[in-house]
N, C-alpha and C. Protein backbone atom coordinates (compact mmCIF):
# COMPACT_ATOMS: atom_id res chain seq x y z
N UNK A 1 53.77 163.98 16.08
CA UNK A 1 52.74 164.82 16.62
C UNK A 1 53.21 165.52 17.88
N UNK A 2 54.23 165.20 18.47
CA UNK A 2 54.30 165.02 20.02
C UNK A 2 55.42 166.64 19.22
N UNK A 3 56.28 166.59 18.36
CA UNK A 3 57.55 168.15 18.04
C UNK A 3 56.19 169.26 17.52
N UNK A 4 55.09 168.68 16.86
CA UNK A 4 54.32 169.33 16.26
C UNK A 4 53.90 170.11 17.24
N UNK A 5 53.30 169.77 18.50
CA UNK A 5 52.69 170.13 19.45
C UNK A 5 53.39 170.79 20.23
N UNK A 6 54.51 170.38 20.40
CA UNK A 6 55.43 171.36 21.46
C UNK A 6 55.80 172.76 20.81
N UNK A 7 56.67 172.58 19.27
CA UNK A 7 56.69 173.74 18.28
C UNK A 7 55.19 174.65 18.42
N UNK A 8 54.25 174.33 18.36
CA UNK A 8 52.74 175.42 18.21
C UNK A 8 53.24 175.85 19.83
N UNK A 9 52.74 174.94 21.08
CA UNK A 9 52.93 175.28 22.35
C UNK A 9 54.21 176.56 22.35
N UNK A 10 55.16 176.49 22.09
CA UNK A 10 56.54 177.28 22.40
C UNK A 10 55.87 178.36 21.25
N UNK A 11 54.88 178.05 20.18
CA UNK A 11 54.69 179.64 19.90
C UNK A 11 53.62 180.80 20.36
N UNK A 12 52.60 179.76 20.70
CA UNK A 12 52.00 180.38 22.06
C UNK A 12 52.47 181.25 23.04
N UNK A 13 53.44 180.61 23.52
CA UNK A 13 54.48 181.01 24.94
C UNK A 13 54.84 182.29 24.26
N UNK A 14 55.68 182.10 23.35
CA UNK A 14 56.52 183.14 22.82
C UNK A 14 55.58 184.30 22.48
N UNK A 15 54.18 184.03 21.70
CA UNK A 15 52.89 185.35 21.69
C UNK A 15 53.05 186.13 22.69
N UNK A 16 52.09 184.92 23.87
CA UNK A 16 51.84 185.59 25.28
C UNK A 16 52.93 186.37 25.30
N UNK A 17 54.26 186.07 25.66
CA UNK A 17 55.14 186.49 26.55
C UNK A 17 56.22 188.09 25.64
N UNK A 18 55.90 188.42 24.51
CA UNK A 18 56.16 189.23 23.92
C UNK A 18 55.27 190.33 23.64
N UNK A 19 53.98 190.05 23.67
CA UNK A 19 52.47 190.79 23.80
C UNK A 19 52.94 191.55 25.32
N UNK A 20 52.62 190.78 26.62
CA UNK A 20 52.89 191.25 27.80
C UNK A 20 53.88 192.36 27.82
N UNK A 21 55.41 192.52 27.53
CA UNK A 21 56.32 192.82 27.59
C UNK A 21 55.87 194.07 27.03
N UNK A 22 55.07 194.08 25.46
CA UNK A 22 55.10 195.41 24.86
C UNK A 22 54.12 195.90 25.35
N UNK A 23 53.01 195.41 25.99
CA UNK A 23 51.88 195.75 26.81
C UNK A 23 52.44 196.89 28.24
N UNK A 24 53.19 195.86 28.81
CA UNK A 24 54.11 196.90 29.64
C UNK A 24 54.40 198.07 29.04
N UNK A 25 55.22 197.96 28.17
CA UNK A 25 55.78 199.64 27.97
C UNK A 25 54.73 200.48 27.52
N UNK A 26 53.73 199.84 26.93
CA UNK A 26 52.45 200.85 26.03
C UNK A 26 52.22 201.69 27.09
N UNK A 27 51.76 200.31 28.38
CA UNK A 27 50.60 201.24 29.59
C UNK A 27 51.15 201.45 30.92
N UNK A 28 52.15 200.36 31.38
CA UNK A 28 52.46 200.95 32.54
C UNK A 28 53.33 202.29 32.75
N UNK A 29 53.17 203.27 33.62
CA UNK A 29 53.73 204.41 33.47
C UNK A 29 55.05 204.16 34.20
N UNK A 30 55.98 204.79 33.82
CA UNK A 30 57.61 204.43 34.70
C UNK A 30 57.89 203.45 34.20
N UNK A 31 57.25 202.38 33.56
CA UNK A 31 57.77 200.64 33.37
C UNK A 31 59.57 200.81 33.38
N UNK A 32 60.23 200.49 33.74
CA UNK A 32 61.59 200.12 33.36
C UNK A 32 62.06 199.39 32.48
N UNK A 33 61.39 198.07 32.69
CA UNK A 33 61.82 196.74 31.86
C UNK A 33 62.26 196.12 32.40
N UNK A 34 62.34 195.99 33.71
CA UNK A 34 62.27 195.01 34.76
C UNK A 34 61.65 194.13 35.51
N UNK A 35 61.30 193.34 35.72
CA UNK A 35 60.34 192.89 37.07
C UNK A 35 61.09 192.40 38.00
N UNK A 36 60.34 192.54 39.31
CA UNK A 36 60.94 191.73 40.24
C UNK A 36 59.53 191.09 40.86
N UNK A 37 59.44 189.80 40.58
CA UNK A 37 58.29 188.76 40.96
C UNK A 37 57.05 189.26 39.96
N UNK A 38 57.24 189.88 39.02
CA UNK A 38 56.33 189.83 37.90
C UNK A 38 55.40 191.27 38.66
N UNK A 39 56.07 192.00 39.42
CA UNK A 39 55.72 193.10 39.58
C UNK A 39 56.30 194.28 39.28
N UNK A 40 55.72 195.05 38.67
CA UNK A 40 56.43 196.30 37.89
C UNK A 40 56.56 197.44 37.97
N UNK A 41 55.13 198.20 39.30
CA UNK A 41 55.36 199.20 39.63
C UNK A 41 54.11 199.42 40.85
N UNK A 42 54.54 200.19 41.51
CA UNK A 42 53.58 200.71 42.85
C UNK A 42 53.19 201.55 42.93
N UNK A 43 52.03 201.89 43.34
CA UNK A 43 50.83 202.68 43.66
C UNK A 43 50.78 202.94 45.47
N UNK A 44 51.28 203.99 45.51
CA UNK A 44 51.56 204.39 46.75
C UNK A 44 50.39 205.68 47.58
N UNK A 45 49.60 206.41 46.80
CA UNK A 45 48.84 207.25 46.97
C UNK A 45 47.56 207.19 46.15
N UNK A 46 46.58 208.19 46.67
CA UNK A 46 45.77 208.20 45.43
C UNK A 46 46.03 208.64 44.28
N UNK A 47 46.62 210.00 44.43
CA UNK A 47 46.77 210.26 43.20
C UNK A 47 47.60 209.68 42.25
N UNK A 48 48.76 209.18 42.94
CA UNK A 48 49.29 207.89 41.94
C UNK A 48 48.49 207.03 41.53
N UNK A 49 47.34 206.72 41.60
CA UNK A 49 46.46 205.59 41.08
C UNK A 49 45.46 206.71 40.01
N UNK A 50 45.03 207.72 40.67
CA UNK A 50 44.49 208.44 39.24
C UNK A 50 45.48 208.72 38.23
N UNK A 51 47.17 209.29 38.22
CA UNK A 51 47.91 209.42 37.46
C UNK A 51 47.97 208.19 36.59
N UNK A 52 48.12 207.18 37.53
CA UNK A 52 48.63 205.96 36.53
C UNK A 52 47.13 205.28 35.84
N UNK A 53 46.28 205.64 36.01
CA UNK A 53 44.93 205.38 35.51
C UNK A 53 44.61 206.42 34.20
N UNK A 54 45.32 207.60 34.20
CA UNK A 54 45.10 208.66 33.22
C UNK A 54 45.96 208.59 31.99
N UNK A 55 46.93 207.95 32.66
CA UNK A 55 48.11 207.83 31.77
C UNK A 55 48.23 206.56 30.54
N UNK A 56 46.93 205.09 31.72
CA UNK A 56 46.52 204.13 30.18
C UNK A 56 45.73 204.40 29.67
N UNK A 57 44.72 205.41 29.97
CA UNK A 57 43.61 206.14 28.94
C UNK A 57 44.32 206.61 28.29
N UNK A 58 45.42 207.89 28.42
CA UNK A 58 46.06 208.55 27.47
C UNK A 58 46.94 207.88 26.45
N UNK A 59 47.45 206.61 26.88
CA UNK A 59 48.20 205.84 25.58
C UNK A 59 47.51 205.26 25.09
N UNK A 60 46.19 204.67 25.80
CA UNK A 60 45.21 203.99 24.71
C UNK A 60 44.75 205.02 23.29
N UNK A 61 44.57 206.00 24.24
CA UNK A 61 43.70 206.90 23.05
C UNK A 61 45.21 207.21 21.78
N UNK A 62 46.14 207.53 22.46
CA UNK A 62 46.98 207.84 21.58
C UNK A 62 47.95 206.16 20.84
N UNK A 63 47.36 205.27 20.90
CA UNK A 63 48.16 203.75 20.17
C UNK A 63 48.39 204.25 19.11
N UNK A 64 47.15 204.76 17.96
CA UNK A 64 47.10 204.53 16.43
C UNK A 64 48.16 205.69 16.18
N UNK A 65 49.20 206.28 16.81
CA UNK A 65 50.25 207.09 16.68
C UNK A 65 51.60 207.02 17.21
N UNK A 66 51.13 205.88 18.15
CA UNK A 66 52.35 205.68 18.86
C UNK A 66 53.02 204.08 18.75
N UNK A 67 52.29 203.30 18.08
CA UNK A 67 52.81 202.28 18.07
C UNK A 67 52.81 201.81 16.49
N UNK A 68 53.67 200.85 16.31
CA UNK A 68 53.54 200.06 15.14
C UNK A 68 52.48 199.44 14.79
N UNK A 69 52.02 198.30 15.25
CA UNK A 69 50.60 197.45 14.67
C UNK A 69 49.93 198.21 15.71
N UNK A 70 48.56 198.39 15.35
CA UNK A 70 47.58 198.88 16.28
C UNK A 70 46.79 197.45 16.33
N UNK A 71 46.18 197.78 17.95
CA UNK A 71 45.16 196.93 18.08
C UNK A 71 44.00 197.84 18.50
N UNK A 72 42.53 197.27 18.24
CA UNK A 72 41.78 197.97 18.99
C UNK A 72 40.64 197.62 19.10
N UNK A 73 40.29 197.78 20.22
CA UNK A 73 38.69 197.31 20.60
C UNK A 73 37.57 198.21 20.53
N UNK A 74 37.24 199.50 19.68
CA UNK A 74 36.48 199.84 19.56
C UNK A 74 35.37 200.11 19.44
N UNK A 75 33.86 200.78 19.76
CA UNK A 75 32.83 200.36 19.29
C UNK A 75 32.08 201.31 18.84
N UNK A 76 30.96 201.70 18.24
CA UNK A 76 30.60 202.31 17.61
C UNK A 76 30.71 204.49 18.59
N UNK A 77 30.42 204.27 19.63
CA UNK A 77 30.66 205.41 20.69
C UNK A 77 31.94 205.99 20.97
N UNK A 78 32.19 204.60 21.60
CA UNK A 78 34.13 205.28 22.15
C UNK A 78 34.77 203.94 21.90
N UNK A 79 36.09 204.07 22.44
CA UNK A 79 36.85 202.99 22.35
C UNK A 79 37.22 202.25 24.22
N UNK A 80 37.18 202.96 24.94
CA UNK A 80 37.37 202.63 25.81
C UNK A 80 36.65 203.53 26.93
N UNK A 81 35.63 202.28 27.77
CA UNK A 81 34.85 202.48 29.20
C UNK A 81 35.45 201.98 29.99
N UNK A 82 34.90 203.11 31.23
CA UNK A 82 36.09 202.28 32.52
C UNK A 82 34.43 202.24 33.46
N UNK A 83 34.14 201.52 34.31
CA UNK A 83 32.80 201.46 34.79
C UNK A 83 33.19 201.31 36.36
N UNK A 84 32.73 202.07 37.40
CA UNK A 84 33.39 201.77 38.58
C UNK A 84 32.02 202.07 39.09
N UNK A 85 31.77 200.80 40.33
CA UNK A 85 30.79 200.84 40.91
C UNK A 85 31.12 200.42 42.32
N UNK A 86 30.50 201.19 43.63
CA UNK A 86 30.99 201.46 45.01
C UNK A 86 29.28 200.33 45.60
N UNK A 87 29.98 199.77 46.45
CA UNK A 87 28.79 199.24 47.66
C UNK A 87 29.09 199.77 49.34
N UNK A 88 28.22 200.01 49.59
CA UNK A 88 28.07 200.57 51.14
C UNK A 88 29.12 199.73 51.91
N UNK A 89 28.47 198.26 51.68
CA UNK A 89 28.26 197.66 53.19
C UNK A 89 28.72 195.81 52.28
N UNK A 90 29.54 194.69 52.80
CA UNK A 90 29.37 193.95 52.50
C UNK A 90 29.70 192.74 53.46
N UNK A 91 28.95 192.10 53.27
CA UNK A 91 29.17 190.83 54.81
C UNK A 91 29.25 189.35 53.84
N UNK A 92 29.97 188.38 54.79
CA UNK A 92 30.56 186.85 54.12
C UNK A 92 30.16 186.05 55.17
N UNK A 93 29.23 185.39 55.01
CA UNK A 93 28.79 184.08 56.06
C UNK A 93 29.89 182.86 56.19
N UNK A 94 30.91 182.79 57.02
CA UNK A 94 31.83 182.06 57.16
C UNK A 94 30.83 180.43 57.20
N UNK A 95 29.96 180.18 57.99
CA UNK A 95 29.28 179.10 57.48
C UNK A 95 29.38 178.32 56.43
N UNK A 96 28.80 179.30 55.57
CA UNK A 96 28.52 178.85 53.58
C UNK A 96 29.38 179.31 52.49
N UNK A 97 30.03 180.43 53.11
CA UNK A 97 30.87 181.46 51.96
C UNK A 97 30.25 182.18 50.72
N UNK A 98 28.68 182.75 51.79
CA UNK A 98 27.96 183.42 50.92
C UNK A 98 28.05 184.78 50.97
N UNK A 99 28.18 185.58 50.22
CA UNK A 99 28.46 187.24 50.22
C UNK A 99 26.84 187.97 50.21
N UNK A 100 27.18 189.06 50.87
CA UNK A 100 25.36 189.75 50.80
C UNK A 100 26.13 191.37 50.99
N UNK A 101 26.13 191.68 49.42
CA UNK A 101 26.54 193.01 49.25
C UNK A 101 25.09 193.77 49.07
N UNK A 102 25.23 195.61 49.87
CA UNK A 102 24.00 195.80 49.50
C UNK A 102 23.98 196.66 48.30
């Protein structure tokens, strides 16, 4: 039980860690194929953060052409929402470690 378990475990590993990798190249923009500390690329401006934000919408939308197996989370509307929501003001009661966003 004990090779059984390690064999499934090591194919787990091997999922995760081959998913990630092609995940990288799908969406990060520039990816190399490198990391250094499991970091892969920087966001230095805004508009580098809208570019690189436009650019995983644009490979999402374009997968079912650009990749081999597609995956997709679709739903009856669109396939992909991005939902961004702003608060004024937010305070942390060091006391309790209670948050009071307004």
């Amino acid at each position: 039980q004990l090779v059984f378990f390690g064999l499934s475990n090591q194919l787990v590993v091997s999922f995760k860690e081959e998913n990630t990798v092609a995940f990288k190249h799908l969406f990060l923009k520039g990816y190399s194929g490198t990391d250094e500390d499991d970091y892969s690329c920087s966001i230095y401006t805004q508009q580098d953060a809208y570019d690189s934000i436009f650019y995983v919408i644009n490979q999402y939308r374009n997968l079912k052409n650009i990749s081999l197996g597609t995956l997709g989370y679709e739903h009856e509307e669109s396939g992909l929402k991005i939902c961004k929501q702003q608060y004024k003001r937010g305070t942390m009661l060091p006391t309790n470690d209670t948050l009071s966003i307004d």
